[in-house]
PDB file of N, CA and C in Angstrom:
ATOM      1  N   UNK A   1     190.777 100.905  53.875  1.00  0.00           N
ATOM      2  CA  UNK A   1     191.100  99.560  53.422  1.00  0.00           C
ATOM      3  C   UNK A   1     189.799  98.799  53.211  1.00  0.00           C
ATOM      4  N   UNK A   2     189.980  98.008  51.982  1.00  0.00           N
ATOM      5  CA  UNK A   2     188.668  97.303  52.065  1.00  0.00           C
ATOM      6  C   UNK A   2     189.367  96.066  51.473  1.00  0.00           C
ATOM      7  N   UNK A   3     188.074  94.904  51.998  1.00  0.00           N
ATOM      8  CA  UNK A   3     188.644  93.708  51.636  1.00  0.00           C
ATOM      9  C   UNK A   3     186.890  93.188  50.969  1.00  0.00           C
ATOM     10  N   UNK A   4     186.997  92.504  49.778  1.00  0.00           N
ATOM     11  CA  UNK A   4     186.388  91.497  49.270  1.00  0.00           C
ATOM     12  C   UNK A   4     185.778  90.450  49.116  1.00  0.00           C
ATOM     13  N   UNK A   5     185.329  89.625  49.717  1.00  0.00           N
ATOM     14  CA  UNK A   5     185.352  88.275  49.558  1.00  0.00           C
ATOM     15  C   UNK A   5     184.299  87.862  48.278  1.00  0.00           C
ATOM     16  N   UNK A   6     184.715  86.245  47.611  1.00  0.00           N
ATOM     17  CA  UNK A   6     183.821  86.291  46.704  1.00  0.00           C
ATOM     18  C   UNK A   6     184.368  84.745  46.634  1.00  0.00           C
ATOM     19  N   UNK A   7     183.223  83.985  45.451  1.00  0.00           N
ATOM     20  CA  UNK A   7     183.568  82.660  45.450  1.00  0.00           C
ATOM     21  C   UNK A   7     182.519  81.921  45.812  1.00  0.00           C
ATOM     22  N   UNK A   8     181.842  81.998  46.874  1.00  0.00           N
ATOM     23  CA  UNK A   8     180.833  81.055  47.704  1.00  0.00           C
ATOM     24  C   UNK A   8     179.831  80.391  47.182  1.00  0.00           C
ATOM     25  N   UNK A   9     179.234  79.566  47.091  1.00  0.00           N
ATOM     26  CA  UNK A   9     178.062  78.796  46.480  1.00  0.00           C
ATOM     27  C   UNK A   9     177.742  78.086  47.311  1.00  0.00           C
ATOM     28  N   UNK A  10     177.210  77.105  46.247  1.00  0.00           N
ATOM     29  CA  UNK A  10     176.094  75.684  46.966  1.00  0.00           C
ATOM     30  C   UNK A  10     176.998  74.721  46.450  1.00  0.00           C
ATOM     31  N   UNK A  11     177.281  73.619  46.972  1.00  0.00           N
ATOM     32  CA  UNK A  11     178.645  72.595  46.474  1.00  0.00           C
ATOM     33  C   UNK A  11     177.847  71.330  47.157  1.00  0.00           C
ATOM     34  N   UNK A  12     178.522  69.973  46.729  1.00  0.00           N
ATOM     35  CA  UNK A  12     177.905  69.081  47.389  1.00  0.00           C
ATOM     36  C   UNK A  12     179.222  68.438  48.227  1.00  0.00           C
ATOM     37  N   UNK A  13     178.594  67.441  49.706  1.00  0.00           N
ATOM     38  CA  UNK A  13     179.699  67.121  50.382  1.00  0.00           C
ATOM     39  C   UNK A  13     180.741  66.285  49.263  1.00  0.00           C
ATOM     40  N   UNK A  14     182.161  66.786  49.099  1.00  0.00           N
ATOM     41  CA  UNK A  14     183.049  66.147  49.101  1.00  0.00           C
ATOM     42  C   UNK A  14     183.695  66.924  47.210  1.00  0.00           C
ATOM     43  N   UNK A  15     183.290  67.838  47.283  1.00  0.00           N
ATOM     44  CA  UNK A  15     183.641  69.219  46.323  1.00  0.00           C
ATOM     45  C   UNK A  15     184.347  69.773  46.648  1.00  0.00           C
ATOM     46  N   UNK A  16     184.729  71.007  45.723  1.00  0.00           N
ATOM     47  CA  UNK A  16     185.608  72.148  46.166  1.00  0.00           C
ATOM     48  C   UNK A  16     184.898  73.153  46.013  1.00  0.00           C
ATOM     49  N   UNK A  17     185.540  74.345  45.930  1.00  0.00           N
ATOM     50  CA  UNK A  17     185.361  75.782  45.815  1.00  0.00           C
ATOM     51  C   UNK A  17     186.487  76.263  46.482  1.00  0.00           C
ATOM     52  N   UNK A  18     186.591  78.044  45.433  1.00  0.00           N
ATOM     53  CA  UNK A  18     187.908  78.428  45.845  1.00  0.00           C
ATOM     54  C   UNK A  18     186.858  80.096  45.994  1.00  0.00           C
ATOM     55  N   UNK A  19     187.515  80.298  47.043  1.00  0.00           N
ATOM     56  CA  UNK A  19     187.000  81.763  47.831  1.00  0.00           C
ATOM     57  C   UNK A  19     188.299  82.539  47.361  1.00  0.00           C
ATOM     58  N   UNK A  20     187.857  84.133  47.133  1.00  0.00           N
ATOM     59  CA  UNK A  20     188.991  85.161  46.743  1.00  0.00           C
ATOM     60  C   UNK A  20     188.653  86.225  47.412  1.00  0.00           C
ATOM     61  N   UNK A  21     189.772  86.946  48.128  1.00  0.00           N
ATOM     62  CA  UNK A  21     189.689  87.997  48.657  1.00  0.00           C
ATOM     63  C   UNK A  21     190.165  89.553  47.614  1.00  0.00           C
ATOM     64  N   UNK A  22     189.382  90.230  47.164  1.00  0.00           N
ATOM     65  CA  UNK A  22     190.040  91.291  47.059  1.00  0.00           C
ATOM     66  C   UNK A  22     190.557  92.389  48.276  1.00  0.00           C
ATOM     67  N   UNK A  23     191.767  92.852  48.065  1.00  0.00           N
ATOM     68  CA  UNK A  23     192.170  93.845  48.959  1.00  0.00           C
ATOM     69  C   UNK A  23     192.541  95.117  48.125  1.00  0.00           C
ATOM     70  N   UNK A  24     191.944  96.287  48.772  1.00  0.00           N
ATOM     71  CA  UNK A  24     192.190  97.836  48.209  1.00  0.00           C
ATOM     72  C   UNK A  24     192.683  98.715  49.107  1.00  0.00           C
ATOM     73  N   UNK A  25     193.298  99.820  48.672  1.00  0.00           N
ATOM     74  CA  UNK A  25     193.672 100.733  50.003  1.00  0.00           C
ATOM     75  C   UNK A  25     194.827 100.270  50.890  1.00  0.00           C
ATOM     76  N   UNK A  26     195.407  99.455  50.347  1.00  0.00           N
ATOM     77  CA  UNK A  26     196.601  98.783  51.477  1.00  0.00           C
ATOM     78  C   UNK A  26     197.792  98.016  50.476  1.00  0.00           C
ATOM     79  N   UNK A  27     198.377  98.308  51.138  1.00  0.00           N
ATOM     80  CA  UNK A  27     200.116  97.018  50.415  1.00  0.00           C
ATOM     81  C   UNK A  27     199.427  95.970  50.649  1.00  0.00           C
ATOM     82  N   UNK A  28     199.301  94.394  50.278  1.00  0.00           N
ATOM     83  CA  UNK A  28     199.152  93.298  50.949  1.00  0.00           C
ATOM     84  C   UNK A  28     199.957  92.807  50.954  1.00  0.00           C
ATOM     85  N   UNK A  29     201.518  93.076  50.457  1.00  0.00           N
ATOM     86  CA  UNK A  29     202.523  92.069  50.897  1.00  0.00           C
ATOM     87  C   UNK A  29     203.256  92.515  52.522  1.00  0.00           C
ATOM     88  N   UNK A  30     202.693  93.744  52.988  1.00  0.00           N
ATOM     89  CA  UNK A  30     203.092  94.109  54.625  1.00  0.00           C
ATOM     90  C   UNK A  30     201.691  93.450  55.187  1.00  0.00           C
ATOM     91  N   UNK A  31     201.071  92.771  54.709  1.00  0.00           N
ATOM     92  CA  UNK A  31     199.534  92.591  55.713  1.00  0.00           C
ATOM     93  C   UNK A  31     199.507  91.276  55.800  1.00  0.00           C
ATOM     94  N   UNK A  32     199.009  90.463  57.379  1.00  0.00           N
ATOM     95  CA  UNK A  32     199.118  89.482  57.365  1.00  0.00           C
ATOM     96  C   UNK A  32     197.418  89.176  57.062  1.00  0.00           C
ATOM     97  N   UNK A  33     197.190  87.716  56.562  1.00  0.00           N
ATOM     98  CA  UNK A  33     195.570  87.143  56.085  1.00  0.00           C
ATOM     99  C   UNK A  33     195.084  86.540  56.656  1.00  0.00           C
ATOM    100  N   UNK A  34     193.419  86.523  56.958  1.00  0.00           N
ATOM    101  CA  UNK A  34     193.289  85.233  57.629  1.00  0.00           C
ATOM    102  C   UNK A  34     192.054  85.404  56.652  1.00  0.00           C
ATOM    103  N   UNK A  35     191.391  83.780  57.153  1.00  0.00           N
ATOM    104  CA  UNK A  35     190.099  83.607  57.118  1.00  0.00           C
ATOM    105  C   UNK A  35     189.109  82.927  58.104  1.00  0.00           C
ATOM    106  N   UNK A  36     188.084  83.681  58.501  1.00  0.00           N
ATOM    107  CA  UNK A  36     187.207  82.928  58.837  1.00  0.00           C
ATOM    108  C   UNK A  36     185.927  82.590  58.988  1.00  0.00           C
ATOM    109  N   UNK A  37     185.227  81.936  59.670  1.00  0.00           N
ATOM    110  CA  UNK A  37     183.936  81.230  58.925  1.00  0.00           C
ATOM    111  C   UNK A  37     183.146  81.622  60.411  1.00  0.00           C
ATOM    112  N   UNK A  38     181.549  81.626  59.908  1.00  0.00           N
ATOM    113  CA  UNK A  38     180.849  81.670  61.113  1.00  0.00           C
ATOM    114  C   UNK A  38     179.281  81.119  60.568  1.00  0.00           C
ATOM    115  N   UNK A  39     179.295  79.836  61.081  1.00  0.00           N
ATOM    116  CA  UNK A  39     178.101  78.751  61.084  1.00  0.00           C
ATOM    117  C   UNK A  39     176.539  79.312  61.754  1.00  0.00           C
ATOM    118  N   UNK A  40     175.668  79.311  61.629  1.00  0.00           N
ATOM    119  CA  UNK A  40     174.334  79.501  61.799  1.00  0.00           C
ATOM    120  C   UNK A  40     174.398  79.410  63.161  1.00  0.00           C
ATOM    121  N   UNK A  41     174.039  79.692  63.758  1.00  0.00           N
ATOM    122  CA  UNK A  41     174.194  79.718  65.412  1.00  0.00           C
ATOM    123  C   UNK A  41     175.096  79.279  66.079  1.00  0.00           C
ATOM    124  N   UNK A  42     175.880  80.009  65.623  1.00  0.00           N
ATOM    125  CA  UNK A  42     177.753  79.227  65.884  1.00  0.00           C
ATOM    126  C   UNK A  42     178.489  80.804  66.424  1.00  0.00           C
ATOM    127  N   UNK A  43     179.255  80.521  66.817  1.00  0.00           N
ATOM    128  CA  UNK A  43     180.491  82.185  66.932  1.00  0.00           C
ATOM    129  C   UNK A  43     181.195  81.608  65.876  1.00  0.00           C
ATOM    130  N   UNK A  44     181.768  83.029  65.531  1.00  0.00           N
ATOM    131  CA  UNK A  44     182.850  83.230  64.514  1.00  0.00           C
ATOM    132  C   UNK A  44     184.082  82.414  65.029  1.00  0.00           C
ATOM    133  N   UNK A  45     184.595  81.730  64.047  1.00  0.00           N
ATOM    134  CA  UNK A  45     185.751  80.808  64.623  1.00  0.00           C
ATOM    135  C   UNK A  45     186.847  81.138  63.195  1.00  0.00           C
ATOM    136  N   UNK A  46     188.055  80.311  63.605  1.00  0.00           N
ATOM    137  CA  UNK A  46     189.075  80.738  62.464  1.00  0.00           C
ATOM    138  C   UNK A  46     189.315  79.704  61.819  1.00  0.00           C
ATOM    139  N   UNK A  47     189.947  80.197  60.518  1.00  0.00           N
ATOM    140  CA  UNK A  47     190.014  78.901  59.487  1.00  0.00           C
ATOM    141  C   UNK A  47     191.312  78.910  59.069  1.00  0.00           C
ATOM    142  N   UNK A  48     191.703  79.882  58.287  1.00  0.00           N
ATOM    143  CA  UNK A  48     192.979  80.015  58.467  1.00  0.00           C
ATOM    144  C   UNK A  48     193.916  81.122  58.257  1.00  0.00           C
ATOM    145  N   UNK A  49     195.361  81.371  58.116  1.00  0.00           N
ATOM    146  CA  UNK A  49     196.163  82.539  57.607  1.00  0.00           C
ATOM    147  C   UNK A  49     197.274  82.364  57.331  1.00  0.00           C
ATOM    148  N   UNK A  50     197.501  83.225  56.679  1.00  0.00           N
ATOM    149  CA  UNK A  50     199.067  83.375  56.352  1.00  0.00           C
ATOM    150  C   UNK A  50     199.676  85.250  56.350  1.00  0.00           C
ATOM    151  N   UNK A  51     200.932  84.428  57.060  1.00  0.00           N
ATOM    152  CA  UNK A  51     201.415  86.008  57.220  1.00  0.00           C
ATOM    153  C   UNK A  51     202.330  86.862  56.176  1.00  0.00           C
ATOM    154  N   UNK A  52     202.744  88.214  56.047  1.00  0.00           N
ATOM    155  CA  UNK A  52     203.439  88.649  54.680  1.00  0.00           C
ATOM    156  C   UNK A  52     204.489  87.901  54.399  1.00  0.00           C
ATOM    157  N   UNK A  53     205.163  86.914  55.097  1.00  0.00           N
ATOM    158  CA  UNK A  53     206.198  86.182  54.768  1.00  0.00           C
ATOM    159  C   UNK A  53     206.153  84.916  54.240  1.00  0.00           C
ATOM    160  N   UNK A  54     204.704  84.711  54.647  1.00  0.00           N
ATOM    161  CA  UNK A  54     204.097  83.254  53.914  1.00  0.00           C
ATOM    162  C   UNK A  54     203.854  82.352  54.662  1.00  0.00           C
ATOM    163  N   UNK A  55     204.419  82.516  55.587  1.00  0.00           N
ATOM    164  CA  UNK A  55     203.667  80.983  56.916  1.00  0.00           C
ATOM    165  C   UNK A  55     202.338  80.987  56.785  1.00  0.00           C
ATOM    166  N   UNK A  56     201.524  80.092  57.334  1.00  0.00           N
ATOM    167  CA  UNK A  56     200.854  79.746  57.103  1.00  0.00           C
ATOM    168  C   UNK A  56     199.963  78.557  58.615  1.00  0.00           C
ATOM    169  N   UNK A  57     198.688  78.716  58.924  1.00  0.00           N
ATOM    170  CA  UNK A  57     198.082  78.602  59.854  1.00  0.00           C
ATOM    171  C   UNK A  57     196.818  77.940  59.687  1.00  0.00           C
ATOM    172  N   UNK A  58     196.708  76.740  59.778  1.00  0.00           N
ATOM    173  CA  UNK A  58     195.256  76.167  59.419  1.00  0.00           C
ATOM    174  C   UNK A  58     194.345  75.643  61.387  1.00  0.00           C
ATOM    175  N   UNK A  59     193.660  75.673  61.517  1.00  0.00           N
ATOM    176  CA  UNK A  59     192.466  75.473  62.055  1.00  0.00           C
ATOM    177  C   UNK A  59     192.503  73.765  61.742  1.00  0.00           C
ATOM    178  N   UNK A  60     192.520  72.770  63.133  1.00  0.00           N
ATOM    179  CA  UNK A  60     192.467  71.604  62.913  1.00  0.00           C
ATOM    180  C   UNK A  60     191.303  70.818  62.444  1.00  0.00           C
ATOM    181  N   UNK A  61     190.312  71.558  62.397  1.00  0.00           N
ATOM    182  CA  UNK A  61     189.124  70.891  61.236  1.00  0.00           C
ATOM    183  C   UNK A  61     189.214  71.564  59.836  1.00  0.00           C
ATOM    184  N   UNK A  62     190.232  71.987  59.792  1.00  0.00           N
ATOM    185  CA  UNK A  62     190.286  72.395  58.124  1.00  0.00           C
ATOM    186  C   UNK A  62     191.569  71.668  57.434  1.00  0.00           C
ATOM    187  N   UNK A  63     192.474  71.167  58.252  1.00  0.00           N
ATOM    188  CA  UNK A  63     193.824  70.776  57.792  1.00  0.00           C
ATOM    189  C   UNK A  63     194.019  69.908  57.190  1.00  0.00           C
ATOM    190  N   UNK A  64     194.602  70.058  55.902  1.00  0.00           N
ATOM    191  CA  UNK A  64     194.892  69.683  54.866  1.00  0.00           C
ATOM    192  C   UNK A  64     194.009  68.875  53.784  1.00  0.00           C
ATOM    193  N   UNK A  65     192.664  69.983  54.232  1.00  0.00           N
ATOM    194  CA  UNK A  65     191.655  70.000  53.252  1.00  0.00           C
ATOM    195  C   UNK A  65     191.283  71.525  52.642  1.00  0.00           C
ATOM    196  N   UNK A  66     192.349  72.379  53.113  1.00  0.00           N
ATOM    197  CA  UNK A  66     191.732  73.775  52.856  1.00  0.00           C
ATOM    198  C   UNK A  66     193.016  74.242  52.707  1.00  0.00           C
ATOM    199  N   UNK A  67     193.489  75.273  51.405  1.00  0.00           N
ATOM    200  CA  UNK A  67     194.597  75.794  51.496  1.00  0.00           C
ATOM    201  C   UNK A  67     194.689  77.199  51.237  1.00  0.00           C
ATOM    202  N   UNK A  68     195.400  78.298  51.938  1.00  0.00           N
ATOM    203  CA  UNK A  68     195.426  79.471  51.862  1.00  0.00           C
ATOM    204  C   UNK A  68     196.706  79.868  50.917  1.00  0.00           C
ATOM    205  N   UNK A  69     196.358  81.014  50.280  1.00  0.00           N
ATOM    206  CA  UNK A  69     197.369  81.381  49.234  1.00  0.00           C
ATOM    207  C   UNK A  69     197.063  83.041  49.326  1.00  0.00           C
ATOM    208  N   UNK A  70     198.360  83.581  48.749  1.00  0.00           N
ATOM    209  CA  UNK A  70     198.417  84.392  48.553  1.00  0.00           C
ATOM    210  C   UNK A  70     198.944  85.384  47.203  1.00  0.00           C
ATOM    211  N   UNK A  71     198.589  86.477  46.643  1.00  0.00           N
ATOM    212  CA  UNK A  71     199.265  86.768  45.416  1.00  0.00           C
ATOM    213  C   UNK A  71     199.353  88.247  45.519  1.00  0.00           C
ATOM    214  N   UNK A  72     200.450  89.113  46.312  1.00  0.00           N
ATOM    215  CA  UNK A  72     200.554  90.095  46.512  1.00  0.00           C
ATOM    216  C   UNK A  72     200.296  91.257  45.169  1.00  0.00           C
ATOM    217  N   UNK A  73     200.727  90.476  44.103  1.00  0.00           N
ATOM    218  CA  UNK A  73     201.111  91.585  42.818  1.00  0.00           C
ATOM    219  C   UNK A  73     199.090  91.934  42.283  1.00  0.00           C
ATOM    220  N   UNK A  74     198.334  90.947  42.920  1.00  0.00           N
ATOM    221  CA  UNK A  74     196.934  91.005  42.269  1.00  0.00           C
ATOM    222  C   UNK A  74     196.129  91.376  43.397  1.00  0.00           C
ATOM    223  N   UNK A  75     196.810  91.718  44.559  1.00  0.00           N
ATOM    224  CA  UNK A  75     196.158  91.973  45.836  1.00  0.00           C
ATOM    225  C   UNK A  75     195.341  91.081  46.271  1.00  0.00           C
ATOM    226  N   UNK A  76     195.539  89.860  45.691  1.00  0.00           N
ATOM    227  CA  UNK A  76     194.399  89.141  45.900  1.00  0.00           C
ATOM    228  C   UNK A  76     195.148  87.776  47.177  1.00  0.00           C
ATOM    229  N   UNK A  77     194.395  87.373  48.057  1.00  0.00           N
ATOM    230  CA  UNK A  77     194.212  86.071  49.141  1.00  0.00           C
ATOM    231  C   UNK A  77     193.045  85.012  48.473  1.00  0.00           C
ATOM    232  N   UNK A  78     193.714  83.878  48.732  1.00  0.00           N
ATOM    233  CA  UNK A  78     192.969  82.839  47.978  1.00  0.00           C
ATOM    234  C   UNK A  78     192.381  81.654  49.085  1.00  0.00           C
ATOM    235  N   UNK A  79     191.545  80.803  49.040  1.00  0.00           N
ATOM    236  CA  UNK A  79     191.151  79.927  50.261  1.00  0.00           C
ATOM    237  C   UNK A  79     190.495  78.916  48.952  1.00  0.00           C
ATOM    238  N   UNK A  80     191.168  77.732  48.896  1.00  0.00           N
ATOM    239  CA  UNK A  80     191.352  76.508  48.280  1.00  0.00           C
ATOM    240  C   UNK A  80     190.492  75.496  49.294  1.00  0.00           C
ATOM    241  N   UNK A  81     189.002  75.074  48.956  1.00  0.00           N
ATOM    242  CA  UNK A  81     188.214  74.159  49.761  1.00  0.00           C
ATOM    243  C   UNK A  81     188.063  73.146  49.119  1.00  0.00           C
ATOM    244  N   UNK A  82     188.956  71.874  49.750  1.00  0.00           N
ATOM    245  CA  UNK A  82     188.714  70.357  48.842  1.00  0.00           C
ATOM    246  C   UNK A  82     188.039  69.816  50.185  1.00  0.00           C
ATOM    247  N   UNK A  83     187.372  68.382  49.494  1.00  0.00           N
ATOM    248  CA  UNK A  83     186.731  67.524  50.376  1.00  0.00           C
ATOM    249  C   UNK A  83     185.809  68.311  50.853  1.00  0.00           C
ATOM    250  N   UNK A  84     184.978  69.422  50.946  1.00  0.00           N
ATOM    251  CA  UNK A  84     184.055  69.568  51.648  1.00  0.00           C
ATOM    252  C   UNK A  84     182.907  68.912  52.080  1.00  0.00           C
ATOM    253  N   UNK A  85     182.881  69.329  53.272  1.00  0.00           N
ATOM    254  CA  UNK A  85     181.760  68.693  54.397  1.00  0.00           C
ATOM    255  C   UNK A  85     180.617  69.113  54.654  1.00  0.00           C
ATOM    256  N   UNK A  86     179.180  68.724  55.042  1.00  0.00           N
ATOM    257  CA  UNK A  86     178.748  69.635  55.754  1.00  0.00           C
ATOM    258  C   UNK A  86     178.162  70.777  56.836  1.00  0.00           C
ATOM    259  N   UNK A  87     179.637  70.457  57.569  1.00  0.00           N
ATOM    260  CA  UNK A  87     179.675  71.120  58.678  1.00  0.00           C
ATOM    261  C   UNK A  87     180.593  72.329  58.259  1.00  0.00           C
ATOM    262  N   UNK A  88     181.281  72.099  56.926  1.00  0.00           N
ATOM    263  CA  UNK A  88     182.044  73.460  56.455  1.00  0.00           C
ATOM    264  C   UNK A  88     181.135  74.710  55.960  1.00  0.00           C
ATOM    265  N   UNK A  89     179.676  74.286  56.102  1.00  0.00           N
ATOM    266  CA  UNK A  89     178.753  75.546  55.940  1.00  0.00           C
ATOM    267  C   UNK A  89     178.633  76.476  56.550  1.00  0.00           C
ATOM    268  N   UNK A  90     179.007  77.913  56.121  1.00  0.00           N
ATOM    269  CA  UNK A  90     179.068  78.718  56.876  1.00  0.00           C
ATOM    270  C   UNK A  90     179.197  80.305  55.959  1.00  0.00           C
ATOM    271  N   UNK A  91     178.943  80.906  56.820  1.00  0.00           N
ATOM    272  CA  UNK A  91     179.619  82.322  55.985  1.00  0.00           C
ATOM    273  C   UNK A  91     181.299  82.580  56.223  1.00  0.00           C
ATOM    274  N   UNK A  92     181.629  82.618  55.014  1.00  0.00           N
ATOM    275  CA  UNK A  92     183.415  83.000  55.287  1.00  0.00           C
ATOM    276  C   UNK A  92     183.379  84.372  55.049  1.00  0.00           C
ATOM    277  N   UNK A  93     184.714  84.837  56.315  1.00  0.00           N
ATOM    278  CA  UNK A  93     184.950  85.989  56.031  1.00  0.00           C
ATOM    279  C   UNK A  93     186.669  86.229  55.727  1.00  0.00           C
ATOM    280  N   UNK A  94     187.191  86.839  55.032  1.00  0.00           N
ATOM    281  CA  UNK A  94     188.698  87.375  55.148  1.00  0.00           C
ATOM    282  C   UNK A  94     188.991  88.221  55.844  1.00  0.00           C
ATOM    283  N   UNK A  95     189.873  88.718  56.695  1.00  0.00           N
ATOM    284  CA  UNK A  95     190.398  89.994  57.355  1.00  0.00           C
ATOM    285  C   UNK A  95     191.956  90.018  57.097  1.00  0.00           C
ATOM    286  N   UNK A  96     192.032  90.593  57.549  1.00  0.00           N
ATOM    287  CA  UNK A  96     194.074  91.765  57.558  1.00  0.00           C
ATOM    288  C   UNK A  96     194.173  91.920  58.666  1.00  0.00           C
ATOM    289  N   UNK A  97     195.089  91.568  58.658  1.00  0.00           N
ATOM    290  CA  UNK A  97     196.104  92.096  60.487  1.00  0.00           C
ATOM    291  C   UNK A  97     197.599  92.696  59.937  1.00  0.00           C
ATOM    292  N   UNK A  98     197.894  94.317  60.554  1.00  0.00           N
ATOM    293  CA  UNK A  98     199.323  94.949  60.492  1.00  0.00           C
ATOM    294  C   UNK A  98     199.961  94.230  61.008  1.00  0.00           C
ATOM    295  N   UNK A  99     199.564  93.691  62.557  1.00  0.00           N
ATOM    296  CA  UNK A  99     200.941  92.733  62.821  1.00  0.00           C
ATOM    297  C   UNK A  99     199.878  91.851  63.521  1.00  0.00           C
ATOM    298  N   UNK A 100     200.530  90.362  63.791  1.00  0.00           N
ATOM    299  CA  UNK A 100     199.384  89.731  64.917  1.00  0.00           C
ATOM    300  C   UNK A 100     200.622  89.142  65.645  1.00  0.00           C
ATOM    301  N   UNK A 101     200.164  88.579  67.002  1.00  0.00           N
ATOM    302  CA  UNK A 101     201.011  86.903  67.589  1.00  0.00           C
ATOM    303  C   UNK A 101     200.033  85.898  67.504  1.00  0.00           C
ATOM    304  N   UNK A 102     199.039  86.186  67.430  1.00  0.00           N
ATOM    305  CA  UNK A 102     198.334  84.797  67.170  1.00  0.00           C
ATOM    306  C   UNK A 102     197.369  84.811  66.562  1.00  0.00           C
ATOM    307  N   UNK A 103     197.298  84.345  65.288  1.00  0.00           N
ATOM    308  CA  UNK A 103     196.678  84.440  63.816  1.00  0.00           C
ATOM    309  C   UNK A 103     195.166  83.661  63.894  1.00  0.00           C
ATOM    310  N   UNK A 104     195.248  83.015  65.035  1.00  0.00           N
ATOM    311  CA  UNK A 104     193.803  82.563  65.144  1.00  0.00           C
ATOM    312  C   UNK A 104     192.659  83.512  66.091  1.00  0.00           C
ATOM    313  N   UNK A 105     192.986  84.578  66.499  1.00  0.00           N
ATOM    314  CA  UNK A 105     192.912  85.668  67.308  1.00  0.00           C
ATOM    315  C   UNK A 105     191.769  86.437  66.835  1.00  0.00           C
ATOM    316  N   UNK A 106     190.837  87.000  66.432  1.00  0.00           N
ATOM    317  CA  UNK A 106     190.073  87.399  65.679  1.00  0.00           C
ATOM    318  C   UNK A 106     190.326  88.970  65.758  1.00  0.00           C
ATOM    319  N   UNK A 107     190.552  88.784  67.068  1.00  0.00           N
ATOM    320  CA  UNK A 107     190.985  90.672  67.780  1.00  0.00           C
ATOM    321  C   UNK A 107     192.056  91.139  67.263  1.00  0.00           C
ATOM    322  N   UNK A 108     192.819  90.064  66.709  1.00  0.00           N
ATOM    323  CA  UNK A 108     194.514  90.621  65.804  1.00  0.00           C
ATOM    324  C   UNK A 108     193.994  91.284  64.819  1.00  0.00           C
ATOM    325  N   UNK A 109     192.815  90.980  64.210  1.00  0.00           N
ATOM    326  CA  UNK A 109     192.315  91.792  62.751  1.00  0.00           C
ATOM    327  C   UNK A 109     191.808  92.978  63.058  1.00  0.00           C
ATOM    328  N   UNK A 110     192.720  94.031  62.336  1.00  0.00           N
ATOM    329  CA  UNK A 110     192.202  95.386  61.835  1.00  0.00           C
ATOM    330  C   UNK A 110     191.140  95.426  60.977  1.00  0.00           C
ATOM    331  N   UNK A 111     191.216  94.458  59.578  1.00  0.00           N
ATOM    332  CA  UNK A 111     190.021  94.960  58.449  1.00  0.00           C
ATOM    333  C   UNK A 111     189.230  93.375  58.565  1.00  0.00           C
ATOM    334  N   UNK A 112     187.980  93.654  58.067  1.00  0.00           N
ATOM    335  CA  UNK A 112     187.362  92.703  57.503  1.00  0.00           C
ATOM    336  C   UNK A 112     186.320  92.829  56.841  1.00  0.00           C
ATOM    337  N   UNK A 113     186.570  91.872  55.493  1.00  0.00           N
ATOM    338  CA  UNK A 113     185.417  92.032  54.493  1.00  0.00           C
ATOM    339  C   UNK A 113     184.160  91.665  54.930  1.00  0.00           C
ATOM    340  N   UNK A 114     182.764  91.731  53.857  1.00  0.00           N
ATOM    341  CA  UNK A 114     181.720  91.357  54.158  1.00  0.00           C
ATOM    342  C   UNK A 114     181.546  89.595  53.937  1.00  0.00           C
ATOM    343  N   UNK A 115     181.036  88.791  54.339  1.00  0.00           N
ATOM    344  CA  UNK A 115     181.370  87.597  54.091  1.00  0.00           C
ATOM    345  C   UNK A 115     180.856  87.066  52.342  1.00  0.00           C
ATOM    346  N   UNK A 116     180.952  85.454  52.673  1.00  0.00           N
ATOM    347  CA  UNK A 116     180.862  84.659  51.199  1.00  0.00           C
ATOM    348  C   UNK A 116     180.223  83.715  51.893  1.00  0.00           C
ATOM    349  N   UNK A 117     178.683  83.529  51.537  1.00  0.00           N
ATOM    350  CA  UNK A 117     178.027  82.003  52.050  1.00  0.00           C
ATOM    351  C   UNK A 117     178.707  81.019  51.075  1.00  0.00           C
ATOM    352  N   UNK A 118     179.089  79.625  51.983  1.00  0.00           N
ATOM    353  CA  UNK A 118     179.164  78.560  51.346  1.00  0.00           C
ATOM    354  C   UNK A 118     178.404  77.682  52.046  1.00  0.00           C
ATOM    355  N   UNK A 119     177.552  76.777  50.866  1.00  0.00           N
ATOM    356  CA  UNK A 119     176.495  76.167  51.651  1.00  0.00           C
ATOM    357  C   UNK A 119     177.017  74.383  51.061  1.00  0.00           C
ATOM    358  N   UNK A 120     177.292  73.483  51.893  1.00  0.00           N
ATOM    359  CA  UNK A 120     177.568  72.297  51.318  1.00  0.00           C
ATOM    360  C   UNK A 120     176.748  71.088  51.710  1.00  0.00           C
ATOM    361  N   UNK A 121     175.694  70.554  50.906  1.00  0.00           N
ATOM    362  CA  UNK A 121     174.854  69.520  50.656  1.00  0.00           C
ATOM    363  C   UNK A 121     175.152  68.165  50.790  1.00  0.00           C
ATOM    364  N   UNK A 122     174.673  67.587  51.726  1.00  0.00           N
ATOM    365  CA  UNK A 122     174.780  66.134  52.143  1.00  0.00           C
ATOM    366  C   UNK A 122     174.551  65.367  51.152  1.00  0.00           C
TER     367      UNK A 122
END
């Protein structure tokens, strides 16, 4: 299984950018998604997911400035960044989980891609 990520740039505070995951080697409508980010001398923390049924899981410094999507038929996971900040700088990563209970879990993920710097300018 491999996963993708792509999208990332240099943006200024209060922009968007939309991050895309490719996924290969796997169904993605049995796989649940997440994403997450890991800041310059920071641990890896979570941003968000959605599971094959479509729920959906945001991270309370991302909520309802960041939206996760999904499009099983293109294998592709989508991560929708409005308003950015810049404390949203970071490397994002996507992963897959077969099954999780708790989507903010990092250990629930089986796969994960290589990341996507996003760098956002004061």
């Amino acid at each position: 299984v491999q996963l993708q990520a792509s999208g990332g740039g240099l943006v200024q505070a209060g922009g968007s950018l939309r991050l895309s995951c490719t996924v290969s080697g796997r169904t993605l409508s049995n796989t649940n998604m997440g994403w997450f980010r890991q800041a310059p001398g920071k641990e890896r923390e979570f941003v968000d997911g959605i599971s094959s049924g479509g729920r959906t899981y945001y991270a309370d410094a991302v909520k309802g400035r960041f939206t996760i999507s999904r499009d099983n038929a293109k294998k592709m996971v989508y991560l929708q960044m409005n308003s950015l900040k810049p404390e949203d700088t970071a490397v994002y990563y996507c992963a897959g989980a077969t099954l999780w209970r708790e989507a903010w879990r990092d250990y629930e993920y089986d796969y994960w891609g290589q990341g996507t710097l996003v760098t956002v300018s004061s």
